[in-house]
Protein backbone atom coordinates (compact mmCIF):
# COMPACT_ATOMS: atom_id res chain seq x y z
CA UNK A 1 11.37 13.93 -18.44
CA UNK A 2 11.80 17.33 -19.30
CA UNK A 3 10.30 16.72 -22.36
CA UNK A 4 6.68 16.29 -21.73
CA UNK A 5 5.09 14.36 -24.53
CA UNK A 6 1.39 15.55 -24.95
CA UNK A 7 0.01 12.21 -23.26
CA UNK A 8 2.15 13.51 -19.98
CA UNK A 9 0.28 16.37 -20.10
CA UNK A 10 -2.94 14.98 -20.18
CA UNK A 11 -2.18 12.78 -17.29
CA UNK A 12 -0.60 15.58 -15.64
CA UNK A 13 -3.90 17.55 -15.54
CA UNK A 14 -5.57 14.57 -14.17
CA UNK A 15 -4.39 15.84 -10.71
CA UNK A 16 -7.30 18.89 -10.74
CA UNK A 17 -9.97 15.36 -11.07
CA UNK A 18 -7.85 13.91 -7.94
CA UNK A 19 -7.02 17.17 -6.23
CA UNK A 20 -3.45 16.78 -6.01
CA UNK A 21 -1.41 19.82 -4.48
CA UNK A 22 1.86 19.56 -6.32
CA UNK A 23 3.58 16.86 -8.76
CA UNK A 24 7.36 16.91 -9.55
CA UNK A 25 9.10 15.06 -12.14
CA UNK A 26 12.66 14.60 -11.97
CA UNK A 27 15.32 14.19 -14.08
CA UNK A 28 19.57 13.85 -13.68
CA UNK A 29 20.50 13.39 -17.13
CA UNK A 30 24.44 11.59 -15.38
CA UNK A 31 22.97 9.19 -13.90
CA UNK A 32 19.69 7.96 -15.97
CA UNK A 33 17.24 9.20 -12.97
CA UNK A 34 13.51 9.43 -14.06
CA UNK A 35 11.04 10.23 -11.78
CA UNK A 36 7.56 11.57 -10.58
CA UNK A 37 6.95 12.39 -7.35
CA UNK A 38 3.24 13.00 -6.41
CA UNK A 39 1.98 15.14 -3.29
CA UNK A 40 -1.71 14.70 -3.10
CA UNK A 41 -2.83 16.23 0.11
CA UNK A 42 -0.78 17.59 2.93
CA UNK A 43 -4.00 19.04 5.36
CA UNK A 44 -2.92 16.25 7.72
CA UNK A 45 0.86 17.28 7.60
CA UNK A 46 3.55 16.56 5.20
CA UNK A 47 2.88 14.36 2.70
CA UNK A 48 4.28 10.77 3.17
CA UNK A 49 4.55 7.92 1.06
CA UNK A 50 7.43 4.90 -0.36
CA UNK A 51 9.03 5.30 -3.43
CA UNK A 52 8.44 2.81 -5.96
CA UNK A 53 11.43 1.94 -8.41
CA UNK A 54 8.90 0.01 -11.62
CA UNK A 55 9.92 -0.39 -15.57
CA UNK A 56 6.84 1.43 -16.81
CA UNK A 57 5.39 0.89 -20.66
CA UNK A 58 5.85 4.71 -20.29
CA UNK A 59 6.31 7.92 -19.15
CA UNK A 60 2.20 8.45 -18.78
CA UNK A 61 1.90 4.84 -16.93
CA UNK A 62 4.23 6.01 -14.37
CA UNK A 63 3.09 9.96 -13.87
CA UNK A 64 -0.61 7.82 -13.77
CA UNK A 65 0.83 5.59 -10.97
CA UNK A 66 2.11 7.79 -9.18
CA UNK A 67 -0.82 9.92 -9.11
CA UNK A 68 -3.38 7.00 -7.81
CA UNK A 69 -0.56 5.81 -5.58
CA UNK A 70 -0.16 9.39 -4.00
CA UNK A 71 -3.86 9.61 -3.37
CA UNK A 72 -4.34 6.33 -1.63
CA UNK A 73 -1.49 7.07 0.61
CA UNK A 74 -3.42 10.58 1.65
CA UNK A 75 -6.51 8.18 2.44
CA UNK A 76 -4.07 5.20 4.52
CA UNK A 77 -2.57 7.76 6.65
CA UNK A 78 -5.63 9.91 7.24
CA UNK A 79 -7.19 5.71 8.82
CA UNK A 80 -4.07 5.22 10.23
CA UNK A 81 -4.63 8.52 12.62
CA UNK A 82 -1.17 9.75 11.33
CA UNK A 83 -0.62 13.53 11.74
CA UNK A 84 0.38 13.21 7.93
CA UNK A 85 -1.14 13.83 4.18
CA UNK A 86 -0.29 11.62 0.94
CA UNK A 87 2.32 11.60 -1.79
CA UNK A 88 4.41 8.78 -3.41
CA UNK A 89 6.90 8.59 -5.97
CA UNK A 90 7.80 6.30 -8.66
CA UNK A 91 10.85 6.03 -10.50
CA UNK A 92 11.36 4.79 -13.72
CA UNK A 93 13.32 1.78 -15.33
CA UNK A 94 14.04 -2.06 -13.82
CA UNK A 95 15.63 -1.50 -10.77
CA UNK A 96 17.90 -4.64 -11.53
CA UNK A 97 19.36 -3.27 -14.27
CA UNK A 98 19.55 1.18 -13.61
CA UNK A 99 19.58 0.89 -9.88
CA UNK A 100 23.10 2.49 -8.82
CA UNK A 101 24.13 4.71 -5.72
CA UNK A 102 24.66 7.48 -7.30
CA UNK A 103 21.34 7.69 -8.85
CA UNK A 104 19.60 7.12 -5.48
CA UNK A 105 21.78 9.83 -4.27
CA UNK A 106 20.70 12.35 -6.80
CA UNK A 107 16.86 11.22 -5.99
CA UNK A 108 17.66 11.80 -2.34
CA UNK A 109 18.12 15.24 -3.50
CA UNK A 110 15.00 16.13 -5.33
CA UNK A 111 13.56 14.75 -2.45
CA UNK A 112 15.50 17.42 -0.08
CA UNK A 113 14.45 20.18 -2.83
CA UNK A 114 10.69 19.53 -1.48
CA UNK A 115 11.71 21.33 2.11
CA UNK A 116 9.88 18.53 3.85
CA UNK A 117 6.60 18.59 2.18
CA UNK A 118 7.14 15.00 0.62
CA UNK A 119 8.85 11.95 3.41
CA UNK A 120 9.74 9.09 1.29
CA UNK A 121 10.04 4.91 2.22
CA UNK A 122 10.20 1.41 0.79
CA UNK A 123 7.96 0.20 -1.72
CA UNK A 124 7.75 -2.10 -4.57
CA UNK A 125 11.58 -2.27 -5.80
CA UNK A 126 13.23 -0.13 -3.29
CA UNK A 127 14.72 -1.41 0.34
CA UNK A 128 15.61 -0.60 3.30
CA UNK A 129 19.47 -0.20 1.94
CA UNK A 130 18.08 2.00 -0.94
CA UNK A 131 16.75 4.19 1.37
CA UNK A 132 20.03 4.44 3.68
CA UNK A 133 21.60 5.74 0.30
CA UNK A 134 18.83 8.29 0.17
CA UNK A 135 18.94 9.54 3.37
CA UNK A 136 22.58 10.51 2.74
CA UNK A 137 21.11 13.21 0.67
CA UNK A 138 17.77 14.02 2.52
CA UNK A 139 16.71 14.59 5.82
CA UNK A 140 13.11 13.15 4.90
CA UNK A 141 13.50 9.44 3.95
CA UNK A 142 12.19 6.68 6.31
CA UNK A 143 12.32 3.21 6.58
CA UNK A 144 16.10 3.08 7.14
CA UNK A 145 18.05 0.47 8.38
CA UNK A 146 18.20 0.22 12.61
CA UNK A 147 22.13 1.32 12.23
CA UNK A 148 21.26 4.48 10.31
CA UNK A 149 18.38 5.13 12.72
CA UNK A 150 15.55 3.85 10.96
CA UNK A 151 13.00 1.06 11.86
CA UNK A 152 14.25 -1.34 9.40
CA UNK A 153 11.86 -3.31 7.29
CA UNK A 154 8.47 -2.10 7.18
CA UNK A 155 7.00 -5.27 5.70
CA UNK A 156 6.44 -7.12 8.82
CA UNK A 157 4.13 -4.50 10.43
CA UNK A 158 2.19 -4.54 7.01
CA UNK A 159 2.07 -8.30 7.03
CA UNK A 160 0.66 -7.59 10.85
CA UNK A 161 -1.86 -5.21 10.00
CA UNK A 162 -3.21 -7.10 7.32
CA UNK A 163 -3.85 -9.97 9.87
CA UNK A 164 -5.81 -7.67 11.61
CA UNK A 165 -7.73 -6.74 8.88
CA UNK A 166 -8.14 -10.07 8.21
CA UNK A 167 -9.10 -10.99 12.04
CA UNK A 168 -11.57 -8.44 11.80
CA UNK A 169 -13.12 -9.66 8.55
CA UNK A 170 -13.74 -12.62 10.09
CA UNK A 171 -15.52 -11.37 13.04
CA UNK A 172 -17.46 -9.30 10.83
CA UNK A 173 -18.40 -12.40 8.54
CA UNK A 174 -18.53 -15.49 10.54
CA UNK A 175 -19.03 -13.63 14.18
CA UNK A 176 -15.67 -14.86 15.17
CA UNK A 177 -11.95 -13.40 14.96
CA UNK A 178 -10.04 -16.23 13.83
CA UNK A 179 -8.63 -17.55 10.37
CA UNK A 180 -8.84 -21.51 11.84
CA UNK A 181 -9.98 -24.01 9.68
CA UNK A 182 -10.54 -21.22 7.15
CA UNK A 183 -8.44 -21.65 3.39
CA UNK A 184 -6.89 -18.33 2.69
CA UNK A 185 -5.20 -17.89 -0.75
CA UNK A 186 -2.35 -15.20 -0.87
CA UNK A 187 -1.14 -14.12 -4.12
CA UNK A 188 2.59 -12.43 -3.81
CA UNK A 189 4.23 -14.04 -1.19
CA UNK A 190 7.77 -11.53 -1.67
CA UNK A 191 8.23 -8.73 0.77
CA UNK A 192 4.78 -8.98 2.87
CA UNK A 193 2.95 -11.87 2.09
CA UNK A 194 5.72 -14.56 3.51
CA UNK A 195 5.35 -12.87 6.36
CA UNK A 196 1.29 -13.13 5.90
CA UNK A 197 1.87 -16.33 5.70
CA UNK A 198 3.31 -17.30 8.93
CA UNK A 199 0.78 -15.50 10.83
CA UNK A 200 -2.19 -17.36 9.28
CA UNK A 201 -0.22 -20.78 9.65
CA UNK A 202 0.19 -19.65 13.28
CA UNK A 203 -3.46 -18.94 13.26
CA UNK A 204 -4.50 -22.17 12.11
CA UNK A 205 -5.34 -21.27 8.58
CA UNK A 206 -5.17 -23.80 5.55
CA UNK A 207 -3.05 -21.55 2.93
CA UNK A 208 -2.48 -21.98 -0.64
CA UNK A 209 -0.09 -19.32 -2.38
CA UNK A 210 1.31 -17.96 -6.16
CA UNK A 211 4.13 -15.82 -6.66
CA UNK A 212 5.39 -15.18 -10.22
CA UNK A 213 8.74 -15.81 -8.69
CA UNK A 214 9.63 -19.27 -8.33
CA UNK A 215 12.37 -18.51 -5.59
CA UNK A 216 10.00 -16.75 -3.16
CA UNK A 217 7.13 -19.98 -3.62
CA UNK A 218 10.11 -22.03 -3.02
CA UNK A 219 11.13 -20.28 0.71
CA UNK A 220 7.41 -21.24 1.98
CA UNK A 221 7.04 -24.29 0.73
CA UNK A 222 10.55 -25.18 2.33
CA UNK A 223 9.69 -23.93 5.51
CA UNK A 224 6.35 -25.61 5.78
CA UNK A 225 5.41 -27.86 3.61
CA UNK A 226 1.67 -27.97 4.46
CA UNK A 227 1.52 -24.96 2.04
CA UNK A 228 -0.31 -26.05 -1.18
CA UNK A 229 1.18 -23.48 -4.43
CA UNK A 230 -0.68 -23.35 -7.31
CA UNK A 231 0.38 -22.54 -11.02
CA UNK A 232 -1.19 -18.71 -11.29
CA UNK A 233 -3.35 -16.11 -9.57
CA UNK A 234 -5.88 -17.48 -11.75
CA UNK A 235 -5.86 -20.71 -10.44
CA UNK A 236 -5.40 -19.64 -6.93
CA UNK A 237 -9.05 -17.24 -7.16
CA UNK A 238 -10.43 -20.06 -8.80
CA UNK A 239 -9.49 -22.53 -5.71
CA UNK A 240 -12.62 -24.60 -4.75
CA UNK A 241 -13.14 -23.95 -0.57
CA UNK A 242 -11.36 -20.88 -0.73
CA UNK A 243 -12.88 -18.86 2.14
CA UNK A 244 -10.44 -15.67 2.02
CA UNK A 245 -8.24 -14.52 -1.26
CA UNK A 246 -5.53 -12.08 -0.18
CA UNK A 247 -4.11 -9.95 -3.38
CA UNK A 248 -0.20 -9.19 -2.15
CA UNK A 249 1.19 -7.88 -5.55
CA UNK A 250 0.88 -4.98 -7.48
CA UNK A 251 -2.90 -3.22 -7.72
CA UNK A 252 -5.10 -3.87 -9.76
CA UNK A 253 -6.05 -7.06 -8.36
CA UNK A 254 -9.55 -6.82 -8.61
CA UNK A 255 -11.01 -6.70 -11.97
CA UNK A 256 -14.08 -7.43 -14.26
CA UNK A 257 -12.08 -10.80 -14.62
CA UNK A 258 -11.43 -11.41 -11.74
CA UNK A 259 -14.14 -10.56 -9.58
CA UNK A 260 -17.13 -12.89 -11.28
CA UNK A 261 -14.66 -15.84 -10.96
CA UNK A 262 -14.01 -15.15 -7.70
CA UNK A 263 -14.75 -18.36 -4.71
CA UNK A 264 -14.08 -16.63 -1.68
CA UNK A 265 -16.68 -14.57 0.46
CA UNK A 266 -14.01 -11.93 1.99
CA UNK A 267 -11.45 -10.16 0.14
CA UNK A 268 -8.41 -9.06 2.33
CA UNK A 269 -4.98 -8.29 1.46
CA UNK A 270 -1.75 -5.98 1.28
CA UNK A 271 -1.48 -4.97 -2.09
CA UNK A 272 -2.16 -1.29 -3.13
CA UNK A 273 -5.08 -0.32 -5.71
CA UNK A 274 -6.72 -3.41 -5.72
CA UNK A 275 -9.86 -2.18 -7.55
CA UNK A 276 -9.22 -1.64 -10.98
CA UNK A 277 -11.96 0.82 -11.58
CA UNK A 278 -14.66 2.68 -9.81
CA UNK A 279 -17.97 0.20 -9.44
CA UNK A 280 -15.52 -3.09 -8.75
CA UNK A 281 -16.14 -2.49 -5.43
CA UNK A 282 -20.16 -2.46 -5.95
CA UNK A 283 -19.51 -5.67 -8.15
CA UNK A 284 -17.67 -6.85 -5.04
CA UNK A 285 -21.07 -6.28 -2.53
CA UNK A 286 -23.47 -7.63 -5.38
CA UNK A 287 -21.36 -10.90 -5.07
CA UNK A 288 -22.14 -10.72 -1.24
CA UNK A 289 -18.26 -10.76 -1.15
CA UNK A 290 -17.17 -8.80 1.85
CA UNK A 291 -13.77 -6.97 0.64
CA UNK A 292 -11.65 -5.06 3.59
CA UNK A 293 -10.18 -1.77 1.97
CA UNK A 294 -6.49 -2.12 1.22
CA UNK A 295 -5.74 1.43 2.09
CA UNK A 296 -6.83 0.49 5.97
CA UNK A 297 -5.78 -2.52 6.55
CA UNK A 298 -1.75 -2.38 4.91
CA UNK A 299 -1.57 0.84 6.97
CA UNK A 300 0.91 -1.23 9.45
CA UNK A 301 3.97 -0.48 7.44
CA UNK A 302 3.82 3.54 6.94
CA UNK A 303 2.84 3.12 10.93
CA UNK A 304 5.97 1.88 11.20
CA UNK A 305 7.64 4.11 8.97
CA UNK A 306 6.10 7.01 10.21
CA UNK A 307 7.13 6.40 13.54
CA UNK A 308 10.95 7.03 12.87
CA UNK A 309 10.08 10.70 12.75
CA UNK A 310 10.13 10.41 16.17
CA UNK A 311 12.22 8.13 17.39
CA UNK A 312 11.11 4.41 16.64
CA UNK A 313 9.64 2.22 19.08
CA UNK A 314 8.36 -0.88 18.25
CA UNK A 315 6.05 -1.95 20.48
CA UNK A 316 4.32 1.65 20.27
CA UNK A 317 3.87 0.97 16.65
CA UNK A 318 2.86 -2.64 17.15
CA UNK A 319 -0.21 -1.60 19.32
CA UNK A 320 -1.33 0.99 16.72
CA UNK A 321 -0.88 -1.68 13.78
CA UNK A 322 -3.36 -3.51 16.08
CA UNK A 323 -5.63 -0.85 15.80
CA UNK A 324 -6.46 -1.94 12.14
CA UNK A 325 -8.91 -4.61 13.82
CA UNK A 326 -11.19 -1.85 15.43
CA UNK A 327 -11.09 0.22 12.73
CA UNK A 328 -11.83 -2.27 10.07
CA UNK A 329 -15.47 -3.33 11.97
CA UNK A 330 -16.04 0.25 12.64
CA UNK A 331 -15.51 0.53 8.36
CA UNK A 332 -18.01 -2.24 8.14
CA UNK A 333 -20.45 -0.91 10.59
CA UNK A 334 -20.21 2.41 8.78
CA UNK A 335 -20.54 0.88 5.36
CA UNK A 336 -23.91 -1.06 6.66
CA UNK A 337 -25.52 1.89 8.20
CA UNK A 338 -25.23 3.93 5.43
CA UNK A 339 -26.19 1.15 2.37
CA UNK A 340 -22.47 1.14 1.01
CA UNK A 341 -19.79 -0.62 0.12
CA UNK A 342 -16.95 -0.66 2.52
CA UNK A 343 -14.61 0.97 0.24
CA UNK A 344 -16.68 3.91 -0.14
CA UNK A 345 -17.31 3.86 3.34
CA UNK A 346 -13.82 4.02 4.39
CA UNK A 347 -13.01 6.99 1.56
CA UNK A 348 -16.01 9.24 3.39
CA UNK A 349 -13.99 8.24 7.14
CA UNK A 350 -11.03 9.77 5.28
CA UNK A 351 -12.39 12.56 3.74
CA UNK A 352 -14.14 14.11 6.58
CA UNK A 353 -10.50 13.64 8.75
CA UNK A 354 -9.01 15.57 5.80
CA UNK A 355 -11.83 17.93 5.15
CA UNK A 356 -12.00 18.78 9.08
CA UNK A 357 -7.62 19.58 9.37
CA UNK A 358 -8.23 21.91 6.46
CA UNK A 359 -11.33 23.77 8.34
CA UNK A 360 -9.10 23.94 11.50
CA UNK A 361 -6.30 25.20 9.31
CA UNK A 362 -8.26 28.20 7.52
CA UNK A 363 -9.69 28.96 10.84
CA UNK A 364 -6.63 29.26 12.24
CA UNK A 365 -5.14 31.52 9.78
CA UNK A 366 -8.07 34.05 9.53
C-alpha cells in the first residue's frame, strides 16, 4: 500500500471531516501484510481498538473502514468511562486464505512502531490466538489468551453488555427491565450473538435468529431447539410480533431498506456502524422505533479488553459491563430532554468527555 492510488488519497483526507490524529498504512511486501491502522482521538489516553482481518473490494473500502471504525471506538470508550481514545485497524485479504504467523508477527510490529499510541484486540476475523501471535511482537495487544496473560475472549462481556442495553431498552419502552414474553430477532449469531442468545433464552425471551453461516445456526438450534431460524436478515426484520431486532454482523445494518420494513419498536444489538448514513437514525425516531446506540451498549468487550492493561479481573469488569444499563436510560433521558434521537444524544455525552480531557490537557501544559 505504498502505492496510493488517487481514490486512497481522497479517503485519506477524509480524516480532517472526522478529525482523526494519525492514520498508518502498512505494508511487508514477505509476507503479503496490508494494512491501515486508524488513530482517531487519543485526549482520553492511547488510542484503543480490535483489529479487523476483512477481504475488502479495495484498498479505499478498507482505509474508509477503518476510518469510521476508529472513530466509533473513540466514542465507545469515551461511554464506557475508559481512560482511553479511539483507533482500529483493518487488514486486508480473507483471513482463511493469507492469515499466517508470520504475517501477524510483522503486524505486531507496526503496531510496536506506534510507541503505545494505538492498543490493538479481537475483532471481526481475528482471535484470541491471533492476538497471542501479536503480542510476541508488541507490548500493546489485548485480548490474549488467559495463559499469555490476557482475558481471553472478549465476546462474552459484549454479548453481556448488550443484554444490558437491551434490559434497559425495555425499561425505557415498556416500563419494565425484562426481555420475557418479548420476540427478539438476532441477526449473526457467530462470536457474540450465540452468546446473546443464551442470555435472552435465560431471560425468557422468544428468539428467532439468521446467520449466513449454516454451521453457527446449526450450534443454537442444537442446543435449544425452541429457537425458530429463518432463511435471511430480510426475513428475520420482516418477522410478524417481532418486538426487538438485534443486528450482530457487520455495520451497516440499518438502512433506507431496512429501516421502513422494519416490525420491531426497539433496535438493540452488537454489531458496529449500524446506521448506514447520517439521518437513519432520525428515520429510526420518525418510526417511533426506539434504537439503543451500538457504540454504548457493545462497550462490554473493549471493557474487558481494556482491563488487561492492568491486570484482568473479571468480576471488576463484569460490574462495569453492567453499567451499560444506567447509562443507556441516562442516553434516553438525555435524548428526550433535548428533542433528539438517542444516537445523537449519546455522540454529544461523548464529545463533551473528549472535549473536556483536551481542556484539562492544554491547561495543564500552559
Amino acid at each position: 500500500m505504498t502505492e496510493m492510488t488517487d481514490g486512497v488519497l481522497h479517503t485519506l483526507f477524509r480524516t480532517e471531516q472526522g478529525g482523526h490524529e494519525q492514520v498508518v498504512l502498512c505494508q511487508d511486501r514477505a509476507t503479503g501484510l496490508k494494512a491501515v491502522i486508524a488513530i482517531h482521538s487519543t485526549a482520553l489516553g492511547p488510542a484503543l481498538g480490535g483489529t479487523r482481518f476483512h477481504a475488502y473490494a479495495s484498498d479505499e473500502e478498507a482505509v474508509l473502514d477503518a476510518l469510521n471504525l476508529s472513530r466509533g471506538m473513540s466514542y465507545k470508550n469515551a461511554m464506557a468511562g475508559l481512560g482511553l481514545g479511539g483507533g482500529k485497524a483493518v487488514i486486508i485479504g480473507d483471513p482463511d486464505v493469507i492469515k499466517t504467523e508470520e504475517l501477524l508477527l510483522a503486524y505486531g510490529r507496526f503496531v510496536e512502531s506506534l510507541g503505545g499510541r494505538y492498543v490493538t484486540a479481537c475483532d471481526v476475523g481475528t482471535y484470541v490466538a491471533d492476538m497471542d501471535v501479536v503480542a510476541r511482537e508488541t507490548r500493546w495487544a489485548t485480548g490474549r489468551s488467559p495463559e499469555n496473560g490476557g482475558a481471553g475472549d472478549s465476546s462474552v462481556l459484549t454479548a453481556f453488555g448488550v443484554f444490558q442495553g437491551m434490559r434497559a431498552s425495555a425499561q425505557h419502552q415498556w416500563g419494565d427491565p425484562t426481555l420475557r414474553g418479548r420476540k427478539v430477532g438476532v441477526a449473526g449469531v457467530g462470536k457474540v450473538g450465540h452468546y446473546l442468545v443464551e442470555h435472552l433464552l435465560e431471560d425468557g425471551a422468544e428468539v428467532v435468529i439468521t446467520d449466513v453461516r449454516e454451521e453457527s445456526v446449526r450450534r443454537i438450534l442444537d442446543k435449544h431447539p425452541q429457537v425458530v431460524a429463518v432463511a435471511d436478515t430480510d426475513a428475520l426484520i420482516r418477522t410478524e410480533g417481532l418486538d426487538i431486532y438485534a443486528p450482530c454482523a457487520l455495520g451497516g445494518a440499518l438502512d433506507d431498506d431496512t429501516v421502513p420494513a422494519l416490525t420491531a419498536t426497539i433496535v438493540c444489538g452488537a454489531a458496529n456502524n449500524q446506521l448506514a448514513h447520517p439521518g437513519i437514525e432520525k428515520d429510526l425516531a420518525d418510526r417511533g422505533i426506539l434504537y439503543a446506540p451500538d457504540y454504548v451498549v457493545n462497550a462490554g468487550g473493549v471493557i474487558q479488553v481494556a482491563d488487561e492493561l492492568h491486570g484482568f479481573d473479571f468480576d471488576r469488569c463484569k460490574a462495569k459491563a453492567t453499567k451499560i444499563f444506567d447509562t443507556t436510560l441516562e442516553i434516553f433521558a438525555r435524548a428526550k430532554s433535548d428533542g433528539i434521537p438517542p444516537a445523537a444524544a449519546a455522540d454529544r455525552i461523548a464529545e463533551q468527555r473528549m472535549a473536556d480531557a483536551r481542556a484539562a490537557k492544554a491547561a495543564k501544559a500552559s
